[in-house]
Protein backbone atom coordinates (compact mmCIF):
# COMPACT_ATOMS: atom_id res chain seq x y z
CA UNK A 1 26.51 -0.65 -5.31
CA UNK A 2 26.61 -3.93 -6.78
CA UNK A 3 29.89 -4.96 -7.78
CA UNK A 4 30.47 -8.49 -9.94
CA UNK A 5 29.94 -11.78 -8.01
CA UNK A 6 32.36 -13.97 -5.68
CA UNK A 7 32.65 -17.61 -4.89
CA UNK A 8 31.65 -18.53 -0.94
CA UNK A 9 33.93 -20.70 0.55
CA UNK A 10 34.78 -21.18 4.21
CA UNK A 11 37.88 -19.41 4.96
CA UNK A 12 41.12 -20.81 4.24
CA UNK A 13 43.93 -21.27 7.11
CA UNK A 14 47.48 -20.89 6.63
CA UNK A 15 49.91 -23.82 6.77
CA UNK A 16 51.03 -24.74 9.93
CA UNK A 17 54.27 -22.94 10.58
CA UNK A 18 53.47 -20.74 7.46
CA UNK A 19 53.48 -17.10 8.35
CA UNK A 20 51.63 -14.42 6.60
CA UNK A 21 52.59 -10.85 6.73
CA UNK A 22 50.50 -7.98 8.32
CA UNK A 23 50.18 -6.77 4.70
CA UNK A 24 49.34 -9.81 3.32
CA UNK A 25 46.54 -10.54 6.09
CA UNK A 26 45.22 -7.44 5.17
CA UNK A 27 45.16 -7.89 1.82
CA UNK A 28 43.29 -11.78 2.44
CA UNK A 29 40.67 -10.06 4.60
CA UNK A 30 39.90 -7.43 2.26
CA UNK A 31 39.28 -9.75 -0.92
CA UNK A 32 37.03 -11.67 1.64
CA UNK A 33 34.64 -8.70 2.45
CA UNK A 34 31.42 -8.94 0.64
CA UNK A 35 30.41 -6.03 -1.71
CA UNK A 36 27.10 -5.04 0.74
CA UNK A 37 26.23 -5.71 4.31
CA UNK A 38 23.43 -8.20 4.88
CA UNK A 39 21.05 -8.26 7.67
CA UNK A 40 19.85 -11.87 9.00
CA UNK A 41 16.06 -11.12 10.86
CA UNK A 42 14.29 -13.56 12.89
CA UNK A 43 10.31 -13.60 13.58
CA UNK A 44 8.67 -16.99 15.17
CA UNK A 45 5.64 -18.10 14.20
CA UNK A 46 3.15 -17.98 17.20
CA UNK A 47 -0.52 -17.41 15.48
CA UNK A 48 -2.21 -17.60 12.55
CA UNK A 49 -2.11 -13.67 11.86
CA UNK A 50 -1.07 -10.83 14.03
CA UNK A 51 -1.72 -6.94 13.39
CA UNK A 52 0.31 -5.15 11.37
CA UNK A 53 1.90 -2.73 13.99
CA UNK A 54 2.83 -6.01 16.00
CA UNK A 55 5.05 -7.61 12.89
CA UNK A 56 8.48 -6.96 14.66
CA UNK A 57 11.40 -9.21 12.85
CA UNK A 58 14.15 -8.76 15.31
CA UNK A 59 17.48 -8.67 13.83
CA UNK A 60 19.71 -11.05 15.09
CA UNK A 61 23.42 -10.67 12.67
CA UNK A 62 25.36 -8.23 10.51
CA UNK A 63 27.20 -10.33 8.21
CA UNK A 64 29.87 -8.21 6.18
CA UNK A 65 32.46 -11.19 5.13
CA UNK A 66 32.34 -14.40 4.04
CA UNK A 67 34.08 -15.55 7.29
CA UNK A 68 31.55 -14.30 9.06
CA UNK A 69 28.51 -15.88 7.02
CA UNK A 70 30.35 -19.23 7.97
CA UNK A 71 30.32 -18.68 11.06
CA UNK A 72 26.59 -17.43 11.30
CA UNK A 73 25.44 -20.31 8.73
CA UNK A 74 27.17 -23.05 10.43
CA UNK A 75 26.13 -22.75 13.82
CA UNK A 76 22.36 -21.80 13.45
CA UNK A 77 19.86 -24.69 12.91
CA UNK A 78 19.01 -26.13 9.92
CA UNK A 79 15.25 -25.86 8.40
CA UNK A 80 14.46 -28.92 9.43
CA UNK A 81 15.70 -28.56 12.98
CA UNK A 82 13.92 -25.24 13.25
CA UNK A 83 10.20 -24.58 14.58
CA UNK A 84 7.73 -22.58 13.17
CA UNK A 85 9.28 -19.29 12.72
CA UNK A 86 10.73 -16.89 9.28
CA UNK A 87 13.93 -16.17 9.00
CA UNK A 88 14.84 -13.08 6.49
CA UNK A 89 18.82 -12.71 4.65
CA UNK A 90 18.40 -8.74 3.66
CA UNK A 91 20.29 -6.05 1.95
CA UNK A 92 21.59 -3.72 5.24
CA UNK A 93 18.87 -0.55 4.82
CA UNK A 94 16.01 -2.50 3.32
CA UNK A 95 13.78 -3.95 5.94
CA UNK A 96 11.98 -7.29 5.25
CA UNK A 97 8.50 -5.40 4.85
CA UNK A 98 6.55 -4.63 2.25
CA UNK A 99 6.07 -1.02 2.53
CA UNK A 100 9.68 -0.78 2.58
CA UNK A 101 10.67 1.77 0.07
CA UNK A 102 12.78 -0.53 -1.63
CA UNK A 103 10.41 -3.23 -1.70
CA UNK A 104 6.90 -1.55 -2.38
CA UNK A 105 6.81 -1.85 -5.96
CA UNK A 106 8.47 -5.05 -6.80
CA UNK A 107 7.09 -8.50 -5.13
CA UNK A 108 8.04 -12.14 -4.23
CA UNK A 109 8.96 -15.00 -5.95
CA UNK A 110 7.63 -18.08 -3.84
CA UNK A 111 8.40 -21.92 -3.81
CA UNK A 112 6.55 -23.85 -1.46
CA UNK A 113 7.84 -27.68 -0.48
CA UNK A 114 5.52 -29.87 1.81
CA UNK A 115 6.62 -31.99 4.37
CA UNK A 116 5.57 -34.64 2.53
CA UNK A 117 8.64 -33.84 -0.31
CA UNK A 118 10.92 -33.12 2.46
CA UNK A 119 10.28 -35.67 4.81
CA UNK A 120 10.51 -33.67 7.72
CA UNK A 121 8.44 -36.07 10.31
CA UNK A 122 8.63 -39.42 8.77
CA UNK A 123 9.77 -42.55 10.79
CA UNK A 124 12.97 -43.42 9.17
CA UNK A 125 12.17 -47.04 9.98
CA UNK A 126 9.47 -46.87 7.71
CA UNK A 127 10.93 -45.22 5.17
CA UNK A 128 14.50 -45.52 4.75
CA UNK A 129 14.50 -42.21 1.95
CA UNK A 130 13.61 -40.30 4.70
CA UNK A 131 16.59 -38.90 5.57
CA UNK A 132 18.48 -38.00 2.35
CA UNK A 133 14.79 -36.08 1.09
CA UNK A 134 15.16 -34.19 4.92
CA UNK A 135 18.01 -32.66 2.98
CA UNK A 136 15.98 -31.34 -0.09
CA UNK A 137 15.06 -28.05 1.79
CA UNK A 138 18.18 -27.76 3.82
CA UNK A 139 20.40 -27.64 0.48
CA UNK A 140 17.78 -25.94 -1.15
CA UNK A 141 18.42 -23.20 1.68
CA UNK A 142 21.64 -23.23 1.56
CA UNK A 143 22.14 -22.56 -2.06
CA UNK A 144 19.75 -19.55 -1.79
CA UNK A 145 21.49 -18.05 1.12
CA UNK A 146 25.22 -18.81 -1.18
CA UNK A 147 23.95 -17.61 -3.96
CA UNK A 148 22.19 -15.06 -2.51
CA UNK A 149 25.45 -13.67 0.10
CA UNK A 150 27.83 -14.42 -3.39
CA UNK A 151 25.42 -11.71 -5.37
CA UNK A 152 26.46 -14.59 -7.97
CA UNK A 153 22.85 -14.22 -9.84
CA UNK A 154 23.41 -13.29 -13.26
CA UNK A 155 24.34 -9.96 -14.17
CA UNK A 156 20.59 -8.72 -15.07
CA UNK A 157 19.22 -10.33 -12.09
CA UNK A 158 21.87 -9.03 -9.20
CA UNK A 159 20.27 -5.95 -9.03
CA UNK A 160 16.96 -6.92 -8.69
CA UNK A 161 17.20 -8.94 -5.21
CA UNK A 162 16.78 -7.70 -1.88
CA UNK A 163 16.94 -9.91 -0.07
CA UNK A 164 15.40 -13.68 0.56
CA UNK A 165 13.01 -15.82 3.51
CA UNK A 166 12.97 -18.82 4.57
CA UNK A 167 9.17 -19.95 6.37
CA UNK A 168 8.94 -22.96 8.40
CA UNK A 169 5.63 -23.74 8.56
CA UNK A 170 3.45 -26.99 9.80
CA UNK A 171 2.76 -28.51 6.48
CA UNK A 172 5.34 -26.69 4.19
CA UNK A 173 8.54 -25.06 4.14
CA UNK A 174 8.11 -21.59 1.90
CA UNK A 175 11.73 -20.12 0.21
CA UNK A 176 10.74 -16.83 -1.22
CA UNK A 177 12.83 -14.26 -3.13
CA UNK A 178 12.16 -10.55 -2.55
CA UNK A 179 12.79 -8.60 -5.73
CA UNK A 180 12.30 -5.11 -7.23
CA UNK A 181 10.70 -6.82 -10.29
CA UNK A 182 9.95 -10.12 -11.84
CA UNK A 183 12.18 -10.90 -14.99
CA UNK A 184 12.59 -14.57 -16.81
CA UNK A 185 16.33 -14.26 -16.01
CA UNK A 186 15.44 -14.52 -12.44
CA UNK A 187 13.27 -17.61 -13.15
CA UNK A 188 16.22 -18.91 -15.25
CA UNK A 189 18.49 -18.22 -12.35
CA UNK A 190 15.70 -19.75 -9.73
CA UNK A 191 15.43 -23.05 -12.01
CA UNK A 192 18.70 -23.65 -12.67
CA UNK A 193 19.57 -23.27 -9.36
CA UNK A 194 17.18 -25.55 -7.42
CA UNK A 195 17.12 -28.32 -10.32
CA UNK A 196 19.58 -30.44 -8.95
CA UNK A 197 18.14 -30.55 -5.52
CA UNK A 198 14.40 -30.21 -6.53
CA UNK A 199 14.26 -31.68 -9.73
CA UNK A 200 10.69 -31.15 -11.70
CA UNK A 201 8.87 -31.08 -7.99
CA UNK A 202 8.90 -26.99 -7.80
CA UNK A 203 6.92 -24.33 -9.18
CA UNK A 204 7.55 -20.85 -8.71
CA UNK A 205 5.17 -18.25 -8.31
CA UNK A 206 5.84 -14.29 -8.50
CA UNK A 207 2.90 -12.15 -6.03
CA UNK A 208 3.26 -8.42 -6.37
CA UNK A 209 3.29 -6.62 -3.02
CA UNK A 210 0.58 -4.24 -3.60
CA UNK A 211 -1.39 -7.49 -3.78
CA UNK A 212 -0.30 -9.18 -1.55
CA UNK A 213 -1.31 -6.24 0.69
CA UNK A 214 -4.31 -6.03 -0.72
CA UNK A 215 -5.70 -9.71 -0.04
CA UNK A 216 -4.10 -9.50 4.11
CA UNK A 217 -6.34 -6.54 4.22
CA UNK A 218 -9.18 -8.18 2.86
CA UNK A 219 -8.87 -10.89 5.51
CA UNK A 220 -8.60 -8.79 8.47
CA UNK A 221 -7.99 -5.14 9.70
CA UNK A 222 -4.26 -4.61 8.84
CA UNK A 223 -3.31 -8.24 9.40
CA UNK A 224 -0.49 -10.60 8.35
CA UNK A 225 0.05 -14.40 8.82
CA UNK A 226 2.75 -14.28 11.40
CA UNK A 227 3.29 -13.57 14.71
CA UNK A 228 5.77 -12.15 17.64
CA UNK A 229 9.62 -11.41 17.54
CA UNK A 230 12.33 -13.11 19.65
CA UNK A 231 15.42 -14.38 19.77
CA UNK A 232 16.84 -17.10 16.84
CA UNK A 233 16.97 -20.63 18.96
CA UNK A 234 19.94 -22.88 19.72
CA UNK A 235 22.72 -20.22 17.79
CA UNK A 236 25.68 -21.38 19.46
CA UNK A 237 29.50 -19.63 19.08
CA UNK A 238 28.43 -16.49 17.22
């Protein structure tokens, strides 16, 4: 069930010498539980294109609280720290595959950033931008995953997510939305969202599934353009 929207913030610590009640703890942790369970998958990205009975996202967290999507989004790396790999932020019970039944009739909504906006291998001695655009995918992540944990879309468009990806690739980073249908309130949401950080350099683009499907078959046997499952690197105190 999708209930109305909260704010993410890390979670706040008493005073020092301030005590708290057990009935008052309770009461602290239970406004910080989120409405649904969401699943955090990891697949790396080996080869071009693997078979579709070898596409294995392994999940790596549960994350039921707001504490505890701190804790997970603090201490795993940042986009531009990771290597070629997908990471997947899903509704608990819908798995991040298309022929999910939750998933097969709605599609993605995809924005692509290349290095080149980003940043990601520049020589900072050459170009002394570098490292505040290395940020433009990292917040750009990080507002997706917030917004996305928060269920603080607008109230047409909460409904209609389940669940989000971010792919590191070699020339590109990839943020895609996974969605039971495309609506202009979710564009709204997307644009409004990202302007700050992306300004005018983003375009969005909505594939159905079915073809989406229907073009990987097309280029192979049951095929898809990632690889392998395995464990999330350098996740430290989780």
């Amino acid at each position: 069930m999708i209930m109305s929207p909260i704010t993410l913030m890390p979670a706040a610590h008493p005073r020092p010498g301030a005590e708290l009640d057990d009935d008052d703890d309770a009461e602290r942790n239970l406004a910080m539980m989120l409405d649904d369970l969401w699943c955090l998958f990891y697949l790396p990205q080996v080869g071009e294109s693997i078979q579709e009975d070898t596409y294995n996202p392994t999940l790596v967290f549960r994350i039921d609280s707001v504490p505890t999507f701190w804790k997970v989004a603090n201490n795993i790396p940042q986009p531009t720290q990771l290597p070629q790999c997908t990471l997947y932020l899903f509704r608990d019970g819908i798995d991040p595959r298309w022929e999910d039944p939750a998933n097969l009739s709605g599609g993605i909504v995809k924005v692509k950033i290349n290095h080149s906006h980003a940043t990601v291998f520049n020589d900072y001695s050459a170009d002394p931008n570098a490292a505040d655009s290395q940020e433009t995918i990292n917040e750009a992540w990080e507002l997706l995953l917030c917004r996305t944990i928060g269920d603080s879309w607008s109230s047409s468009v909460r409904g209609l997510v389940n669940g989000i990806a971010l792919k590191v690739r070699g020339r590109a980073y990839v943020l895609e939305v996974w969605v039971t249908r495309q609506t202009q309130e979710l564009m709204r949401d997307l644009a409004e969202l990202w302007q700050g950080v992306l300004g005018d350099a983003f375009v969005t683009a909505y594939y159905p599934h079915a073809a989406l499907q229907e073009r990987s078959h097309q280029g192979g046997h049951g095929t898809r353009r990632q690889e392998g499952a395995a464990t999330l690197p350098e996740a430290k105190g989780l």
